[in-house]
N, C-alpha and C. Protein backbone atom coordinates (compact mmCIF):
# COMPACT_ATOMS: atom_id res chain seq x y z
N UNK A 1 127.26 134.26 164.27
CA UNK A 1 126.73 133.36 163.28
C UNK A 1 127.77 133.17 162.18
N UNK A 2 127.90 131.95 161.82
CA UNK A 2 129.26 131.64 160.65
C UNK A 2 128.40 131.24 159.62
N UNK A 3 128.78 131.88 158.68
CA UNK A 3 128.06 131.25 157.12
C UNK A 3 129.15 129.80 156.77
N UNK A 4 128.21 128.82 156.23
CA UNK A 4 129.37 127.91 156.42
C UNK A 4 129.68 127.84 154.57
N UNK A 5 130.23 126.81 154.13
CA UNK A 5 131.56 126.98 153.00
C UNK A 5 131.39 125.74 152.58
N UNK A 6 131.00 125.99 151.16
CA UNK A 6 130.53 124.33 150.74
C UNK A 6 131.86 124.14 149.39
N UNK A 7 132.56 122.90 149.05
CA UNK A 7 132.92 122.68 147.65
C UNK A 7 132.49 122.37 146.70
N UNK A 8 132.02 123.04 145.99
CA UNK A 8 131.17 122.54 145.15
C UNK A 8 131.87 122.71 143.61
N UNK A 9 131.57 121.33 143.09
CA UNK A 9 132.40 120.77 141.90
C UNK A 9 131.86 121.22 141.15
N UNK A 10 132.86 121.60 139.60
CA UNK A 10 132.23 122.16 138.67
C UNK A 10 132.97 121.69 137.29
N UNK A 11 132.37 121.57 136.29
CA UNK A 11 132.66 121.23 135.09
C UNK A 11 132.11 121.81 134.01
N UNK A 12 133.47 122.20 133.44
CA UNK A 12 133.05 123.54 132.45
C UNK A 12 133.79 122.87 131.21
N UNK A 13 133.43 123.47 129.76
CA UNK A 13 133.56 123.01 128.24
C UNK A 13 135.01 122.75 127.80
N UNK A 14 135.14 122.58 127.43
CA UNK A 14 137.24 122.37 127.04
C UNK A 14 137.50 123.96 126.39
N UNK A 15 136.85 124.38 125.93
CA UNK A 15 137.39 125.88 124.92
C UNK A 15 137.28 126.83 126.55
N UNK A 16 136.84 126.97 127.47
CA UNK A 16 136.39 127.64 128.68
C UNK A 16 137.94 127.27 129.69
N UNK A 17 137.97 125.47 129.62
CA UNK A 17 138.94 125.43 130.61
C UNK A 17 140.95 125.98 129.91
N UNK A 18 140.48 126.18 128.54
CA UNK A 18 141.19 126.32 127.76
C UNK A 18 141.49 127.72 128.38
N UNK A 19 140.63 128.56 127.93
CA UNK A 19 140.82 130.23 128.31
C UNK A 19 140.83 130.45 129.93
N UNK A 20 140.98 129.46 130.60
CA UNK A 20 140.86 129.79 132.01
C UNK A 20 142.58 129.06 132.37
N UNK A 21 143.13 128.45 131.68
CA UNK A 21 144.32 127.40 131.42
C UNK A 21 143.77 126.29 132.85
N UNK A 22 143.23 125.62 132.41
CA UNK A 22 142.70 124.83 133.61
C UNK A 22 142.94 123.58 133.24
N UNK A 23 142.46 122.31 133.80
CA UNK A 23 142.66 120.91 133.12
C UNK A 23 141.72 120.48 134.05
N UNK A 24 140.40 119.81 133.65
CA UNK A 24 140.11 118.48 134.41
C UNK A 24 138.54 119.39 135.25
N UNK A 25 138.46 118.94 136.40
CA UNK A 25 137.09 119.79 137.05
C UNK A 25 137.81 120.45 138.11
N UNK A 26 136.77 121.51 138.07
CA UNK A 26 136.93 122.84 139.32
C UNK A 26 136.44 122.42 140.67
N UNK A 27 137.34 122.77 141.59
CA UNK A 27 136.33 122.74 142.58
C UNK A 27 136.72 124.21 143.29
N UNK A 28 135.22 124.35 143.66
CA UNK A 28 135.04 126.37 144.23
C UNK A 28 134.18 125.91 145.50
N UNK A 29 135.04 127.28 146.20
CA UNK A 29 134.32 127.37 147.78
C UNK A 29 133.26 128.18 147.28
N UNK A 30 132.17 128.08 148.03
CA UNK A 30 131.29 128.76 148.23
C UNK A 30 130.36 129.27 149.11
N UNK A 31 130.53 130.28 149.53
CA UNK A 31 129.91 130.52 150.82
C UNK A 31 128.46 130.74 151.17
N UNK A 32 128.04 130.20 152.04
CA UNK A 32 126.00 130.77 151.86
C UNK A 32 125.96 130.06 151.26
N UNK A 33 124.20 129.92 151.04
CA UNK A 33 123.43 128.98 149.88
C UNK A 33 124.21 129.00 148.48
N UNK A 34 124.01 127.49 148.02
CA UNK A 34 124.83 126.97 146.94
C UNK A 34 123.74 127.50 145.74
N UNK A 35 123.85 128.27 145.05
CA UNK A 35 122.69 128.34 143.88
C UNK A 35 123.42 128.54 142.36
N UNK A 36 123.09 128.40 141.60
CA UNK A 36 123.55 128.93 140.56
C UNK A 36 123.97 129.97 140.28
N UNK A 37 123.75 130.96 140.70
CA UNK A 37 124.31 132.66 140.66
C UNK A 37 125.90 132.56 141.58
N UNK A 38 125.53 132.01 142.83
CA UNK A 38 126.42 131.67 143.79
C UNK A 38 127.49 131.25 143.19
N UNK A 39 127.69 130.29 142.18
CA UNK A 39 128.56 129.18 141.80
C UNK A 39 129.09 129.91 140.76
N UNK A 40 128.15 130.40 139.77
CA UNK A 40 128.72 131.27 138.55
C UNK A 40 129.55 132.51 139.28
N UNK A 41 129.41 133.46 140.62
CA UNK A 41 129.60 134.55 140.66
C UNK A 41 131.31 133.57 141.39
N UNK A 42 131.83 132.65 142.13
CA UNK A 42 132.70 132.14 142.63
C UNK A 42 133.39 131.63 141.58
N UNK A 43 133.17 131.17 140.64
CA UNK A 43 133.86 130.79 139.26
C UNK A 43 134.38 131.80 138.47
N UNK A 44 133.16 133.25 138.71
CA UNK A 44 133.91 134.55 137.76
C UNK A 44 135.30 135.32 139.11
N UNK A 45 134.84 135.00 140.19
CA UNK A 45 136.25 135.46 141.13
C UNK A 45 136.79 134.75 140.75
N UNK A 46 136.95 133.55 140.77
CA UNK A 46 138.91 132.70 140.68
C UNK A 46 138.96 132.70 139.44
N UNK A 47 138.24 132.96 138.32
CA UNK A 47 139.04 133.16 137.05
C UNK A 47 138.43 134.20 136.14
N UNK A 48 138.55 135.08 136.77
CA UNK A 48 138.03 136.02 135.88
C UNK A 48 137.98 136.42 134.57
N UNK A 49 138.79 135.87 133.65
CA UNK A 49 138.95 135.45 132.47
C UNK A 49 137.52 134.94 132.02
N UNK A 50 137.09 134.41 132.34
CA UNK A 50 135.75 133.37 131.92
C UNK A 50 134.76 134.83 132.15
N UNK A 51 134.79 136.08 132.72
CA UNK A 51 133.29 137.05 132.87
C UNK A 51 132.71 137.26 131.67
N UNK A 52 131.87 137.04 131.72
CA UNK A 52 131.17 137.30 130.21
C UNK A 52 131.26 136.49 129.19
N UNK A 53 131.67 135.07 129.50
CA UNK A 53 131.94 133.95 128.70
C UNK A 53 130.76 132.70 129.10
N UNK A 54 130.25 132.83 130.20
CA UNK A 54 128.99 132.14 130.80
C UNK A 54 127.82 133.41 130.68
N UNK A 55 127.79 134.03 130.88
CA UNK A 55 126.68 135.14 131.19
C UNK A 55 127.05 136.43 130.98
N UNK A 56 126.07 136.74 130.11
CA UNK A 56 125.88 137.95 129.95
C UNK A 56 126.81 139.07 130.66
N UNK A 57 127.42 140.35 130.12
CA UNK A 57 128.61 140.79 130.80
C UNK A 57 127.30 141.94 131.46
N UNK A 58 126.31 142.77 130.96
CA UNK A 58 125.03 143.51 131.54
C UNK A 58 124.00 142.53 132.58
N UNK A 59 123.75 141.53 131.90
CA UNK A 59 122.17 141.05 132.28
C UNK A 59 122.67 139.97 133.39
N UNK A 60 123.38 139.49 133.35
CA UNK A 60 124.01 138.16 134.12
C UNK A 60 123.26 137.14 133.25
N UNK A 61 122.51 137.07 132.10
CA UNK A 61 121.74 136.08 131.97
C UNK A 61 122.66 134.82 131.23
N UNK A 62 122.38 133.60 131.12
CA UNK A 62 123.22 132.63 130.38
C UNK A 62 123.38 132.67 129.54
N UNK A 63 124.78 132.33 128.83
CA UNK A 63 124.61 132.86 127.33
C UNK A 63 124.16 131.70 126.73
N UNK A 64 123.16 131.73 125.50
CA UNK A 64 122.53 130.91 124.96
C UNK A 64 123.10 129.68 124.41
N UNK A 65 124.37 129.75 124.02
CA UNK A 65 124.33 127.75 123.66
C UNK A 65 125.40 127.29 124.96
N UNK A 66 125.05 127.84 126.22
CA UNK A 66 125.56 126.86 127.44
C UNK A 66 124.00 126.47 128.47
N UNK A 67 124.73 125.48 128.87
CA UNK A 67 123.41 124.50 129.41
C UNK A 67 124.16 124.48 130.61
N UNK A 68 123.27 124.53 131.69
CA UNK A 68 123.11 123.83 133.28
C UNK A 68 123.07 122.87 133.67
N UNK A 69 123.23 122.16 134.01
CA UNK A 69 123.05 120.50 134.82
C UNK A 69 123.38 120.55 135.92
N UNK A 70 122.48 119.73 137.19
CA UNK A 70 122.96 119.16 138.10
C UNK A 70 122.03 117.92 138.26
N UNK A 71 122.85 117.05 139.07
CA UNK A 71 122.01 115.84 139.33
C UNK A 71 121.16 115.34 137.84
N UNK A 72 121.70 115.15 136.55
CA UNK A 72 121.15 115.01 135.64
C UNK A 72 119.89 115.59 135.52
N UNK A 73 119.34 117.00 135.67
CA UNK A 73 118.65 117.47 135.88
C UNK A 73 118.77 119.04 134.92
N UNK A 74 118.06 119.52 134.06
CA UNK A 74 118.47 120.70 133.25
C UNK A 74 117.80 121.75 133.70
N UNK A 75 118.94 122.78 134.23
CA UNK A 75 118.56 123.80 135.09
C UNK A 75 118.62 124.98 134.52
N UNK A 76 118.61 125.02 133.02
CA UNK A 76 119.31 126.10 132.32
C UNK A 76 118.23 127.28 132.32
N UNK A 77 116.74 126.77 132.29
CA UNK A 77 115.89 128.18 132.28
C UNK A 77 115.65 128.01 133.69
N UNK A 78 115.85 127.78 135.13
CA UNK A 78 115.45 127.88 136.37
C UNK A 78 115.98 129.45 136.62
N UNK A 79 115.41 129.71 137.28
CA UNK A 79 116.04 131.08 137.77
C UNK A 79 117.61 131.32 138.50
N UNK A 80 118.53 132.26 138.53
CA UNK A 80 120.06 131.99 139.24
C UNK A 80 119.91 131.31 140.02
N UNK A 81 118.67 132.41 141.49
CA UNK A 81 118.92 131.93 142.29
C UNK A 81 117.94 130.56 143.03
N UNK A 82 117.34 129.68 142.31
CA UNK A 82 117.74 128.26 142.43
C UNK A 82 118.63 127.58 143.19
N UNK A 83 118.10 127.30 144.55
CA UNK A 83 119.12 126.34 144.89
C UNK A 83 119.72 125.37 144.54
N UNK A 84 121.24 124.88 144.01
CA UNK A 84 121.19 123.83 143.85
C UNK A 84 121.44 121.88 144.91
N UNK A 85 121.02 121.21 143.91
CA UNK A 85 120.71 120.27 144.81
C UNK A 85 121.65 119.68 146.13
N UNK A 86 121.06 118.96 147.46
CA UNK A 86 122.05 118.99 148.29
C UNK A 86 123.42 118.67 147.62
N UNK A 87 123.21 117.23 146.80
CA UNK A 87 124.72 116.38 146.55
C UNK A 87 125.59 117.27 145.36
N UNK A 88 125.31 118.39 145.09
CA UNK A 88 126.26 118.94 144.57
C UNK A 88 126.72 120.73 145.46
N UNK A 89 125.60 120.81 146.46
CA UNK A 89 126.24 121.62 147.73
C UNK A 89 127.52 120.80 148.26
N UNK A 90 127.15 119.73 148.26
CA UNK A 90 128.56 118.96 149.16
C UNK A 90 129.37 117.90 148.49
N UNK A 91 129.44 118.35 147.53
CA UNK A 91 130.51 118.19 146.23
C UNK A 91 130.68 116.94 145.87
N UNK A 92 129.41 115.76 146.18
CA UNK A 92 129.00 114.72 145.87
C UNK A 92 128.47 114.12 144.48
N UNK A 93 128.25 115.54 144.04
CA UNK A 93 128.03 115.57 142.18
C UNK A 93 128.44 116.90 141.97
N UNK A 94 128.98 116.84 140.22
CA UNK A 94 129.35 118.49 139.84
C UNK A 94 128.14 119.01 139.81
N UNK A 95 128.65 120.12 139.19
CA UNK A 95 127.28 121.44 138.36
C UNK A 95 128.34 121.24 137.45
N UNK A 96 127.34 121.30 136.31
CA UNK A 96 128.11 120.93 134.80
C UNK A 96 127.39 121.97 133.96
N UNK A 97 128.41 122.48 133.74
CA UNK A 97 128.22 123.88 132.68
C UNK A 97 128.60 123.09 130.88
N UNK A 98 127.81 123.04 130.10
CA UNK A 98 128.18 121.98 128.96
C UNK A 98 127.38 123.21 127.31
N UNK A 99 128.11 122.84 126.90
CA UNK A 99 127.96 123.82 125.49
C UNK A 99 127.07 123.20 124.67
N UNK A 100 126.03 123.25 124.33
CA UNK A 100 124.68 123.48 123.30
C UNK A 100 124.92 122.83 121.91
N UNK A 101 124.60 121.80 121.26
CA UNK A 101 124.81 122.08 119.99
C UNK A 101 123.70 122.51 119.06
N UNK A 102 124.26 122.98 118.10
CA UNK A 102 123.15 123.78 117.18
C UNK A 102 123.41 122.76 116.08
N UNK A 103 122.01 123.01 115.12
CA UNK A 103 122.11 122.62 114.00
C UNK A 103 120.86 121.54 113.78
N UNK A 104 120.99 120.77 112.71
CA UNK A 104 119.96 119.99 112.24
C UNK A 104 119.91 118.27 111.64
């Protein structure tokens, strides 16, 4: 049995692609079901720099002023493992990791 290997696009904050020295959107293999945990845990392998800059370095949980998206859709309190939707399993839309603003 072969687990198969999806690309799945990703777009992360400018201060993130900054500390990761990146430019522009990610794209990460991912193996097995595409979920949010999946995508975050393939993003903390190829740049490990970013651990504990999305989630929690104990809890895995999100850190509070980053937001989830897929498919214009806000996934930020869904649970990790949430599948995410087909067209961003097959790298037809990102997962967009986007920073919170605060204030009034």
């Amino acid at each position: 049995m072969s687990i198969s290997v999806n690309n799945v696009r990703v777009q992360i904050p400018y201060h993130l692609r900054n500390l990761a020295r990146v430019e522009g959107e990610l794209v990460l293999e991912v193996a097995g079901r595409v979920t949010i945990k999946s995508v975050l845990d393939a993003l903390e392998r190829r740049y490990p720099m970013l651990c504990g800059t999305i989630r929690e370095h104990d809890t895995l949980k999100r850190r509070a002023f980053l937001r989830f998206f897929a498919c214009e859709e806000d996934l930020s309190h869904q649970s990790a493992d949430l599948e995410l939707p087909a067209a961003v399993a097959s790298g037809k839309e990102p997962f967009l990791i986007i920073g919170a603003i605060a204030g009034g």
